[in-house]
C-alpha atoms as a PDB file:
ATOM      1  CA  UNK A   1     -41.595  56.024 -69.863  1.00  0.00           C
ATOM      2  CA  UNK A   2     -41.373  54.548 -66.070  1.00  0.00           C
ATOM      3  CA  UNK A   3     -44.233  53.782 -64.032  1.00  0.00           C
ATOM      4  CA  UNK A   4     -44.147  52.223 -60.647  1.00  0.00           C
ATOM      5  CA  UNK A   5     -47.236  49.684 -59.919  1.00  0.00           C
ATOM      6  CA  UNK A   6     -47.505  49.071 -56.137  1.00  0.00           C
ATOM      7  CA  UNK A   7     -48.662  45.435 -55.603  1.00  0.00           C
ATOM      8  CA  UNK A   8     -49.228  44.259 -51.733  1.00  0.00           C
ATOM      9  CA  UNK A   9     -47.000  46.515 -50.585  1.00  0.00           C
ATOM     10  CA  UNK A  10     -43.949  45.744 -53.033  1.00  0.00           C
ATOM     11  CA  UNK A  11     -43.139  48.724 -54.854  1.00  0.00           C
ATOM     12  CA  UNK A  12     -41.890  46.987 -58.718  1.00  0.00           C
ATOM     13  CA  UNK A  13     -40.553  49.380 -61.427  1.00  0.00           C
ATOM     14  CA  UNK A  14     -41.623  48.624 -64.988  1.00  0.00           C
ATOM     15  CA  UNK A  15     -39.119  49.402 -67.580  1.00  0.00           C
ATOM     16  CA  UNK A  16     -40.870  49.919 -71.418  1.00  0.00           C
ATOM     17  CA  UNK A  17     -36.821  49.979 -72.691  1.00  0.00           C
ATOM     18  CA  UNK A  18     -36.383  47.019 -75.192  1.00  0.00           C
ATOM     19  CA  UNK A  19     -38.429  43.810 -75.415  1.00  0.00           C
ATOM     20  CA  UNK A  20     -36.967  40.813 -76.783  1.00  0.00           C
ATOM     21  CA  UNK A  21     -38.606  37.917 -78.325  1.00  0.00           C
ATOM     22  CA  UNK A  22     -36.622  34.272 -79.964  1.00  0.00           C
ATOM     23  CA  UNK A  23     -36.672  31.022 -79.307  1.00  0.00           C
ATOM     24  CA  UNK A  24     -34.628  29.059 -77.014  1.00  0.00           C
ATOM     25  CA  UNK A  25     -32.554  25.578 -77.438  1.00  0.00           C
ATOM     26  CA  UNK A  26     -35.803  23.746 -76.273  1.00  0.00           C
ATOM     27  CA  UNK A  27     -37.846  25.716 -79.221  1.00  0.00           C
ATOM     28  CA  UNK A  28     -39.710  27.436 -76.501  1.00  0.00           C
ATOM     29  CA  UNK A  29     -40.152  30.988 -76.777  1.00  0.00           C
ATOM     30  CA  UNK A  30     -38.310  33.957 -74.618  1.00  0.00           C
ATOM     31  CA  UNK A  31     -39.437  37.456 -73.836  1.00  0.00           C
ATOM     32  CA  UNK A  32     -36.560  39.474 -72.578  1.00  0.00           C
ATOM     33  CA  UNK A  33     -36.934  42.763 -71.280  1.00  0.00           C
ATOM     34  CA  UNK A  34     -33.362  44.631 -71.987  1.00  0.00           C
ATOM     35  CA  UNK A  35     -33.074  47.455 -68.998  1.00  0.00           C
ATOM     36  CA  UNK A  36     -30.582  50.421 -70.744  1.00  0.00           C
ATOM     37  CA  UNK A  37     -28.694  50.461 -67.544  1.00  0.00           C
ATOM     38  CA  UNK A  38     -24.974  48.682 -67.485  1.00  0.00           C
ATOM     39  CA  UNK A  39     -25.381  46.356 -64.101  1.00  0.00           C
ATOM     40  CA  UNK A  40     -27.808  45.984 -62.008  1.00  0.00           C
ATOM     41  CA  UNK A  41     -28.016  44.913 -58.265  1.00  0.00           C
ATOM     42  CA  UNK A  42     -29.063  42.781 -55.712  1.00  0.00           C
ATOM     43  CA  UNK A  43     -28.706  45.356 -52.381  1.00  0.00           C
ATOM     44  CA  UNK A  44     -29.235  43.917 -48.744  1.00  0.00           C
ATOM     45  CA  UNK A  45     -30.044  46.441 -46.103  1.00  0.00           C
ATOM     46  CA  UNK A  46     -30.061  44.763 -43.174  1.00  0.00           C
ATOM     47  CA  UNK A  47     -29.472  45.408 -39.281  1.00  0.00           C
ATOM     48  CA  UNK A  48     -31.396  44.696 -36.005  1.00  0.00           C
ATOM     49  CA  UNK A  49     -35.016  45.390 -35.511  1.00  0.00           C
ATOM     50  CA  UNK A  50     -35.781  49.057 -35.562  1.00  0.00           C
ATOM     51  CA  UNK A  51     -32.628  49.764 -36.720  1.00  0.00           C
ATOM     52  CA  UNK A  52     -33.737  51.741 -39.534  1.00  0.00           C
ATOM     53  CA  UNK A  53     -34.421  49.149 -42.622  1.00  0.00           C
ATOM     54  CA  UNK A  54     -37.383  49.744 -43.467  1.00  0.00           C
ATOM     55  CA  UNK A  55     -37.051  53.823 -43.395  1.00  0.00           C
ATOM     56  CA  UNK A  56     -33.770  54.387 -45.305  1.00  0.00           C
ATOM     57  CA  UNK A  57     -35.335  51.544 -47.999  1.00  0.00           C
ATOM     58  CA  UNK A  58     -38.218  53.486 -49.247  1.00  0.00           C
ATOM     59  CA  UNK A  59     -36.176  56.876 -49.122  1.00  0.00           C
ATOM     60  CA  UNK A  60     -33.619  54.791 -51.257  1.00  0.00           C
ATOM     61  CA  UNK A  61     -36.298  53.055 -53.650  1.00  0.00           C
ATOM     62  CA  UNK A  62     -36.983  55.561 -56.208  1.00  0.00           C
ATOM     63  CA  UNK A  63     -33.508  57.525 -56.217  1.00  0.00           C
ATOM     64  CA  UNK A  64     -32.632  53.780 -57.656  1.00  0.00           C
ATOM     65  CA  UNK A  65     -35.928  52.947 -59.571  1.00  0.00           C
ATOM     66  CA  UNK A  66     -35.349  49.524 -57.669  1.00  0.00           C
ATOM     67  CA  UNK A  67     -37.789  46.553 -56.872  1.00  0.00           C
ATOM     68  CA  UNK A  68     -37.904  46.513 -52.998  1.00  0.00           C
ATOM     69  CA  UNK A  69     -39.099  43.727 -50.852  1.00  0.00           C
ATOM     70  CA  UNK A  70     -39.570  43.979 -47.484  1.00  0.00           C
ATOM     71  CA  UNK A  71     -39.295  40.645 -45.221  1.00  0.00           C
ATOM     72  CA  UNK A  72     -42.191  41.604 -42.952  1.00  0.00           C
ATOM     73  CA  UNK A  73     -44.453  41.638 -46.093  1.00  0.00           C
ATOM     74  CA  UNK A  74     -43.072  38.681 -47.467  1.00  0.00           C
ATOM     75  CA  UNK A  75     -43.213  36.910 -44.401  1.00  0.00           C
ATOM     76  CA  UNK A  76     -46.828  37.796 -44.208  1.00  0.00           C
ATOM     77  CA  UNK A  77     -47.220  36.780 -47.960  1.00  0.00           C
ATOM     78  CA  UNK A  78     -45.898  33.694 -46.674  1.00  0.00           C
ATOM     79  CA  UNK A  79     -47.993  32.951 -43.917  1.00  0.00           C
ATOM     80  CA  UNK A  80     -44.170  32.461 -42.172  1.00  0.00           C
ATOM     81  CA  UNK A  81     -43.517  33.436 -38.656  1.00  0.00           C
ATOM     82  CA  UNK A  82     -40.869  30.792 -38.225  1.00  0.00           C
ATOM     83  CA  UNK A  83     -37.718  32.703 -36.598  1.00  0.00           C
ATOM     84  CA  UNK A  84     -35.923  29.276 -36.063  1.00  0.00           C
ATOM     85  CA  UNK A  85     -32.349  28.651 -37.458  1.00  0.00           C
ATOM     86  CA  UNK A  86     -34.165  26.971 -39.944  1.00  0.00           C
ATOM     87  CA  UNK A  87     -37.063  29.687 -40.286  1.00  0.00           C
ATOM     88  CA  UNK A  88     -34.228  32.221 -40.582  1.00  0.00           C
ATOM     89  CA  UNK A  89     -32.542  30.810 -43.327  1.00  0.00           C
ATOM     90  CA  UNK A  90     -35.809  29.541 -45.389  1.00  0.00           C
ATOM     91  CA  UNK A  91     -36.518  33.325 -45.343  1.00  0.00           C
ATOM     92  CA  UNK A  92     -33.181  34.473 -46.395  1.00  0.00           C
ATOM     93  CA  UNK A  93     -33.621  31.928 -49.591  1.00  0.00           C
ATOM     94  CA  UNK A  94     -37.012  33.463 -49.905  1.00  0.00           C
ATOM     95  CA  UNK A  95     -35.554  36.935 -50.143  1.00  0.00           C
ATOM     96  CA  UNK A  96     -33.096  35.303 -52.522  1.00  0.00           C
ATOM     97  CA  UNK A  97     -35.357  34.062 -55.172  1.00  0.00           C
ATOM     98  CA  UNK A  98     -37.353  37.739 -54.991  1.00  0.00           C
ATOM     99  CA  UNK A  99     -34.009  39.586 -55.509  1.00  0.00           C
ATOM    100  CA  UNK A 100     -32.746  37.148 -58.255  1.00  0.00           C
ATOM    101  CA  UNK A 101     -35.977  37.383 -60.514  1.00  0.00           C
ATOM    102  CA  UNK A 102     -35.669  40.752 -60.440  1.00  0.00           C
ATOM    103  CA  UNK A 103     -31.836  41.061 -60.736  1.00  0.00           C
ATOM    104  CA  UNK A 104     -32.383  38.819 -63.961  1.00  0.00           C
ATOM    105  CA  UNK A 105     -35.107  41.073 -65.200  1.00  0.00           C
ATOM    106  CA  UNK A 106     -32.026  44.003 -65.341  1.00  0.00           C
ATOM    107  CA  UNK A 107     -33.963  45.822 -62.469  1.00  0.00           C
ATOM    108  CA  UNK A 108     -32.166  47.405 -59.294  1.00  0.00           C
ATOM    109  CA  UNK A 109     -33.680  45.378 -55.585  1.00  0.00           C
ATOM    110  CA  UNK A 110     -33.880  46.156 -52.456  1.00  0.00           C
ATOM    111  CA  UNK A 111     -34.307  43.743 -49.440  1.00  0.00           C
ATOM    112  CA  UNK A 112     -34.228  44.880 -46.276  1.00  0.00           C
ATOM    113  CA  UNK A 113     -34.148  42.205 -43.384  1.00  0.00           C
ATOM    114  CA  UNK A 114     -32.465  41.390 -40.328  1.00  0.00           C
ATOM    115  CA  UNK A 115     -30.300  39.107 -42.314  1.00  0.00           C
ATOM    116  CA  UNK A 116     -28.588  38.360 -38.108  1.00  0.00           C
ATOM    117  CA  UNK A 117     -26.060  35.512 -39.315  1.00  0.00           C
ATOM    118  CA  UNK A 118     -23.312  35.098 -41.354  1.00  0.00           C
ATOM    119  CA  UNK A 119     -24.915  32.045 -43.147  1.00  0.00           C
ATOM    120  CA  UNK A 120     -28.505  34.027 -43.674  1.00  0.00           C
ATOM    121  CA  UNK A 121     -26.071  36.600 -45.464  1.00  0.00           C
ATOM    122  CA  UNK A 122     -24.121  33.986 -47.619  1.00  0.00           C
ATOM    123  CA  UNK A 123     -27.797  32.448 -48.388  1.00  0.00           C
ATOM    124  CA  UNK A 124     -28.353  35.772 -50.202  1.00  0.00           C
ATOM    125  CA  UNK A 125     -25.828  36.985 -51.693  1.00  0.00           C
ATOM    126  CA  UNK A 126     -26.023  40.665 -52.054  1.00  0.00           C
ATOM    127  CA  UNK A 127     -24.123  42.695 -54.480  1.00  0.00           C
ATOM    128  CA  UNK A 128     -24.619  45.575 -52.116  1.00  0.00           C
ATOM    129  CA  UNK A 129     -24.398  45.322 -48.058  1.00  0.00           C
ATOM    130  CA  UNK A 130     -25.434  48.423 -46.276  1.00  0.00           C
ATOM    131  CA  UNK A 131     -25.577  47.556 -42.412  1.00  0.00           C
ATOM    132  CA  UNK A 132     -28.060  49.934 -40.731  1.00  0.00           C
ATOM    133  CA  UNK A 133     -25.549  49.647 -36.666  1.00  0.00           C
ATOM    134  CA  UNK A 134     -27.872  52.297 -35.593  1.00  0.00           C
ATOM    135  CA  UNK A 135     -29.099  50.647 -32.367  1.00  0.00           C
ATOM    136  CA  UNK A 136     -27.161  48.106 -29.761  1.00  0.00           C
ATOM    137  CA  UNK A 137     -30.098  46.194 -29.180  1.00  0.00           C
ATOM    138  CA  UNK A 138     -33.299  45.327 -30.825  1.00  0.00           C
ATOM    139  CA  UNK A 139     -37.028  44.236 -29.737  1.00  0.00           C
ATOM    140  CA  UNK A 140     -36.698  40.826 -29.635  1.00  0.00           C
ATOM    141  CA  UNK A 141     -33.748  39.077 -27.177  1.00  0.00           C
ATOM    142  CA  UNK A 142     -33.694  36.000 -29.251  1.00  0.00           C
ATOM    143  CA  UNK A 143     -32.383  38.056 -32.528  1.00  0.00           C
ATOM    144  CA  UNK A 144     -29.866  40.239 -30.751  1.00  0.00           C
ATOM    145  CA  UNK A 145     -28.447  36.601 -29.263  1.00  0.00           C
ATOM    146  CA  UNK A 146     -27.454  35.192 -32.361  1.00  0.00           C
ATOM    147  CA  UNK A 147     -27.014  38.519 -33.983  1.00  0.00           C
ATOM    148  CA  UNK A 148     -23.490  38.924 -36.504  1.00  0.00           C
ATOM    149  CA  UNK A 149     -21.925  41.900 -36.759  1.00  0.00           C
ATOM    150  CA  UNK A 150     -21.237  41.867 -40.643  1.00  0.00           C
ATOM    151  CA  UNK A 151     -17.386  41.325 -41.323  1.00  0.00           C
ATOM    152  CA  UNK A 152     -17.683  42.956 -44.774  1.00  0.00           C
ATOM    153  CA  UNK A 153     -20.055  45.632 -45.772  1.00  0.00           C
ATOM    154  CA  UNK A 154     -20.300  48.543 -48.679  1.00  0.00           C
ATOM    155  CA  UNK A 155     -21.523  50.916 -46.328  1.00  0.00           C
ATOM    156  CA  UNK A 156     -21.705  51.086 -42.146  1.00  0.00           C
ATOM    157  CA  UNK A 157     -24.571  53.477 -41.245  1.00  0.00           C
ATOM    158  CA  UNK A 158     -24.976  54.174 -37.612  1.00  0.00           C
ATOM    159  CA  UNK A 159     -27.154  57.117 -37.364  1.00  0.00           C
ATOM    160  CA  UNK A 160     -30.180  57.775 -38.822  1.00  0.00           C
ATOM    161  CA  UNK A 161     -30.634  61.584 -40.775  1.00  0.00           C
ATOM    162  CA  UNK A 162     -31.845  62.566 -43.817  1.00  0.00           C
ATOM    163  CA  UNK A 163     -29.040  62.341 -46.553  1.00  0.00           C
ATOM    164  CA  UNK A 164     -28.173  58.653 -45.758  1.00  0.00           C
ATOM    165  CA  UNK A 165     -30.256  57.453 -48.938  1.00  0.00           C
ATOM    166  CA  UNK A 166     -28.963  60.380 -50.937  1.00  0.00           C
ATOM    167  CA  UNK A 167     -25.357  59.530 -50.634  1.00  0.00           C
ATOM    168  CA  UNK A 168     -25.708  56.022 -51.059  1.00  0.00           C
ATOM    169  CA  UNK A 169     -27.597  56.487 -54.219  1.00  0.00           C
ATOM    170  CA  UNK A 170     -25.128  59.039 -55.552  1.00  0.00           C
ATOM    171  CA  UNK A 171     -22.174  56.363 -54.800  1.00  0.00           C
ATOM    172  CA  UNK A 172     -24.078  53.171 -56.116  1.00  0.00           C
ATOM    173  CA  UNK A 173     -25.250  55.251 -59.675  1.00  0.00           C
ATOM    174  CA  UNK A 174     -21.826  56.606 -59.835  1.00  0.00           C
ATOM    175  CA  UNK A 175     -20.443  52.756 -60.062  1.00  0.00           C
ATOM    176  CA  UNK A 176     -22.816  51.511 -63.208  1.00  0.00           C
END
């Protein structure tokens, strides 16, 4: 049984699959909850604003049964509108601890952000890059200044249709 709880705008998965309980080195006890999949994965979608993010995310979300987080709502969570060097890459280690409690919880995430530099991406550390190179220039002039193109990615979109998120899905399930 799978049931999706939607929490301030975070869609999270619950798995029911196995539940382990023992006690660690520290005699302090550990719940694990065992996911029957083989790997899970920590997937960035990222690309300039209005690029698409957001839209192929939640068509993606449930063909993976992933956690997604989306940096406008966490930024908001955060009460963060920094977009410094240094605001940039506090949120990409913000991202980072989302996607890597739920990576260790054996669930599938999604985080879609702008992710514009090389070191924002290496902050990360996605499993999965899918660069949405849909548009040549965003909203905001500051962003497409110090925007990166991406040297390596898993998958280059650049147009926006309505099988994007079924192909990627098919390819990434495929793999595990």
């Amino acid at each position: 049984l799978k049931k999706n709880r939607q929490d301030n705008g975070f869609k999270i998965p619950h798995n029911t699959d196995t539940l382990i309980n023992y006690i660690d080195l520290n005699h302090r006890p550990v719940s694990l909850l065992i996911n029957n999949r083989l790997e899970t994965m920590k997937i960035l979608i990222m690309g300039l604003p209005g690029s698409g993010k957001t839209y192929l995310s939640e068509r993606l979300q449930p063909l993976l049964t992933a956690a997604w987080y989306n940096a406008d709502k966490v930024r908001s969570m955060a009460n963060d509108w920094d977009f410094s060097k240094e605001g940039r890459l506090r949120q990409s280690l913000r991202m980072k601890s989302f996607a890597d409690f739920e990576k260790a919880n054996s669930r599938f995430v999604i985080c879609d952000f702008i992710c514009p530099t090389k070191q924002t991406r290496e902050n990360f550390e996605p499993d999965i890059v899918i660069w949405m190179d849909t548009i040549r220039k965003g909203a905001f002039e500051d962003t497409n200044r110090i925007f990166e193109h991406p040297e390596n990615v898993d998958f280059h979109i650049t147009e926006w249709n309505d099988t994007n998120h079924e192909m990627i899905a098919n390819k990434l399930l495929k793999n595990v």
